[in-house]
C-alpha atoms as a PDB file:
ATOM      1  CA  UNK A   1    -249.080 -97.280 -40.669  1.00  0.00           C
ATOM      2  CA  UNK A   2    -245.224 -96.299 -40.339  1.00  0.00           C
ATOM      3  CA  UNK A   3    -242.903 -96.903 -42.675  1.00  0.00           C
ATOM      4  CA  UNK A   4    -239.597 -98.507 -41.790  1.00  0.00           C
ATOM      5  CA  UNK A   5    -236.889 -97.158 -43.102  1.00  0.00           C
ATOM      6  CA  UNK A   6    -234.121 -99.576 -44.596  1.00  0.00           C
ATOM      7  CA  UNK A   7    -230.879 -98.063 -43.924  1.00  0.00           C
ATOM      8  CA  UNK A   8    -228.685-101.107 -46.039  1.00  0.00           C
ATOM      9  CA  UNK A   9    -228.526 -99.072 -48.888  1.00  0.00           C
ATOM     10  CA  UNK A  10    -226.883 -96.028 -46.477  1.00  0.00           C
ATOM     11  CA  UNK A  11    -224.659 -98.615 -45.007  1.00  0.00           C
ATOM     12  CA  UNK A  12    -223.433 -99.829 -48.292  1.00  0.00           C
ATOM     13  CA  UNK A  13    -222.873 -95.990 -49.513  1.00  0.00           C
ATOM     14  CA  UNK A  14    -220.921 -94.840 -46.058  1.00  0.00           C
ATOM     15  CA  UNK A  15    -218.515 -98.348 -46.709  1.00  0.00           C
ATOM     16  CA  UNK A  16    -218.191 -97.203 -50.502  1.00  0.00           C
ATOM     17  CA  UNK A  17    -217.399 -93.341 -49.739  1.00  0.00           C
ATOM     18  CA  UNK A  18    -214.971 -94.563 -46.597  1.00  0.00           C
ATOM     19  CA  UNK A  19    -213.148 -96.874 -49.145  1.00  0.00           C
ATOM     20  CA  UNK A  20    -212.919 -93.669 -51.463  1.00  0.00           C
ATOM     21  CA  UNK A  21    -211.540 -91.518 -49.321  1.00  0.00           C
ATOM     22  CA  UNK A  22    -208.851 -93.894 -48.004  1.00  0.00           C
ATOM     23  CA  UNK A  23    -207.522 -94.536 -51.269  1.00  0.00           C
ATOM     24  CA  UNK A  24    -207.363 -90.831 -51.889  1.00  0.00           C
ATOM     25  CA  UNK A  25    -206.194 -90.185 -48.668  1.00  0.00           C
ATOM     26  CA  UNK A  26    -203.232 -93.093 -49.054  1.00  0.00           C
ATOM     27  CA  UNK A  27    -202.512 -92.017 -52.711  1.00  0.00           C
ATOM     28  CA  UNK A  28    -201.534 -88.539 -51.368  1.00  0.00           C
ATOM     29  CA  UNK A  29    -199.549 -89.950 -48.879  1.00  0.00           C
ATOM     30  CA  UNK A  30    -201.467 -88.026 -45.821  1.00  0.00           C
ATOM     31  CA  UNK A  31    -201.825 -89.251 -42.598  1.00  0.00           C
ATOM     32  CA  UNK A  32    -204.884 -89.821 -41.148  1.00  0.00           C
ATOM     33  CA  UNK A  33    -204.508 -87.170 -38.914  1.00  0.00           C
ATOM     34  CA  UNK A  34    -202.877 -84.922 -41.462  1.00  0.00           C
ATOM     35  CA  UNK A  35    -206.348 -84.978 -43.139  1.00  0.00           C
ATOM     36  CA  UNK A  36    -208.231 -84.681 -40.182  1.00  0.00           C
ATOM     37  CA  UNK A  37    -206.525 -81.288 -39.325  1.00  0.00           C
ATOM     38  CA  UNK A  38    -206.225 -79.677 -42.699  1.00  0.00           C
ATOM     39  CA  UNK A  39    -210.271 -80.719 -43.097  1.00  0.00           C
ATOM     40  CA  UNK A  40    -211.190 -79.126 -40.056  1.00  0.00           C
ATOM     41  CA  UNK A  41    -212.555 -82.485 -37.967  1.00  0.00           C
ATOM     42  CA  UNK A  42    -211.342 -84.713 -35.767  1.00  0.00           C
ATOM     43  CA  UNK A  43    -209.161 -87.451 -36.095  1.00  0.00           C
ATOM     44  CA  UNK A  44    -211.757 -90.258 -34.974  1.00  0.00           C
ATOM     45  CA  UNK A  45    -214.626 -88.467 -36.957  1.00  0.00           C
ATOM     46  CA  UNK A  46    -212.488 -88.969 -40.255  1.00  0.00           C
ATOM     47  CA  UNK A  47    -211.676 -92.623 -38.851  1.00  0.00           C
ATOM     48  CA  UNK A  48    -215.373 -93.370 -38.836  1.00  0.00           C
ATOM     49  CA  UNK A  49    -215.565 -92.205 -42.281  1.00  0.00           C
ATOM     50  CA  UNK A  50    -212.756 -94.308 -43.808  1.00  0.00           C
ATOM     51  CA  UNK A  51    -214.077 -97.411 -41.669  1.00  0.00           C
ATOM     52  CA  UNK A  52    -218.509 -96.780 -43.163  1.00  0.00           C
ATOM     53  CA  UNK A  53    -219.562 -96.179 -39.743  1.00  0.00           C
ATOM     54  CA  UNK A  54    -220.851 -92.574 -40.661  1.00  0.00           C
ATOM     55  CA  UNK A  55    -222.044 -91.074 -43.886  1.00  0.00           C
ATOM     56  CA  UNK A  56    -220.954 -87.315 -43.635  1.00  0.00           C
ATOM     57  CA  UNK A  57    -222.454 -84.176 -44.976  1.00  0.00           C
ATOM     58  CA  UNK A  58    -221.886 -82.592 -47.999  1.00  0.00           C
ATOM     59  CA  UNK A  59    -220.188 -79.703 -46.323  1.00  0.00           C
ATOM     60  CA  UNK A  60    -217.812 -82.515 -44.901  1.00  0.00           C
ATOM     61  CA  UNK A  61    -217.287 -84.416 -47.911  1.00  0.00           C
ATOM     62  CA  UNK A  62    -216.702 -81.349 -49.846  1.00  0.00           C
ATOM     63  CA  UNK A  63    -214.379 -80.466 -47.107  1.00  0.00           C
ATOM     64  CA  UNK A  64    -212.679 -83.849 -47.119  1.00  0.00           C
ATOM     65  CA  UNK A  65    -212.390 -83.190 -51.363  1.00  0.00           C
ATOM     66  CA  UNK A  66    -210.652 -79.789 -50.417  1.00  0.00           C
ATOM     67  CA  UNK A  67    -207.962 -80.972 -47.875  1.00  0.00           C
ATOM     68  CA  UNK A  68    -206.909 -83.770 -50.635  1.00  0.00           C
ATOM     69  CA  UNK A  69    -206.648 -80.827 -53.362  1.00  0.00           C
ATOM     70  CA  UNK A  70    -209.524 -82.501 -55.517  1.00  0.00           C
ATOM     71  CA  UNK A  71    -213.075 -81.442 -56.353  1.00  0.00           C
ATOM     72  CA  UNK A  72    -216.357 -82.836 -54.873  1.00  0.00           C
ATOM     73  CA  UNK A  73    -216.299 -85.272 -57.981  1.00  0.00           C
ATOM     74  CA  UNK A  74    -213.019 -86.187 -57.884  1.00  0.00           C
ATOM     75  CA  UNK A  75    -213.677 -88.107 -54.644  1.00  0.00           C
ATOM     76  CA  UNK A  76    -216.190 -89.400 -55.587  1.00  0.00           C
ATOM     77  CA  UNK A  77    -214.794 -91.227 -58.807  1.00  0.00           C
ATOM     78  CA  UNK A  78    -214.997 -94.927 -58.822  1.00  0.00           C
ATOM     79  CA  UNK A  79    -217.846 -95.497 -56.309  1.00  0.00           C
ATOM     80  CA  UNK A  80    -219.842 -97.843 -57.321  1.00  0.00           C
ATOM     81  CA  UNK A  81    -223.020 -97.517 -55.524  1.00  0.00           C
END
């Protein structure tokens, strides 16, 4: 029989990390396309981020964590998942 998968505790995790990442992003007064650029992804990709409509990658979070001058952990600091 197939399993199905529940994806709530994904949805709760992309809203968490988008909430994380706009504070960071706000506290270093960057733009959102300001972050985008010096990330390496688009504008709307970061957008769906900040808003938990898309969980990204490590590679992308870690990117994200680079472009705000913080490590990986840094970021992720005060989630509360």
């Amino acid at each position: 029989m197939a399993r199905k998968d529940d994806d709530s505790g994904d949805e709760a995790l992309a809203a968490e990390f988008g909430r994380c990442v706009t504070r960071h992003r706000e506290a270093a007064s960057l733009s959102m396309a300001k972050l985008a650029a010096t990330a390496g992804m688009s504008r709307a990709y970061l957008w769906r981020i900040e808003q938990g409509q898309t969980l990204p990658t490590m590679r992308n979070a870690a990117r994200i964590a680079s472009a705000l001058e913080m490590p990986l952990s840094g970021l992720l600091e005060g989630m509360d998942i």
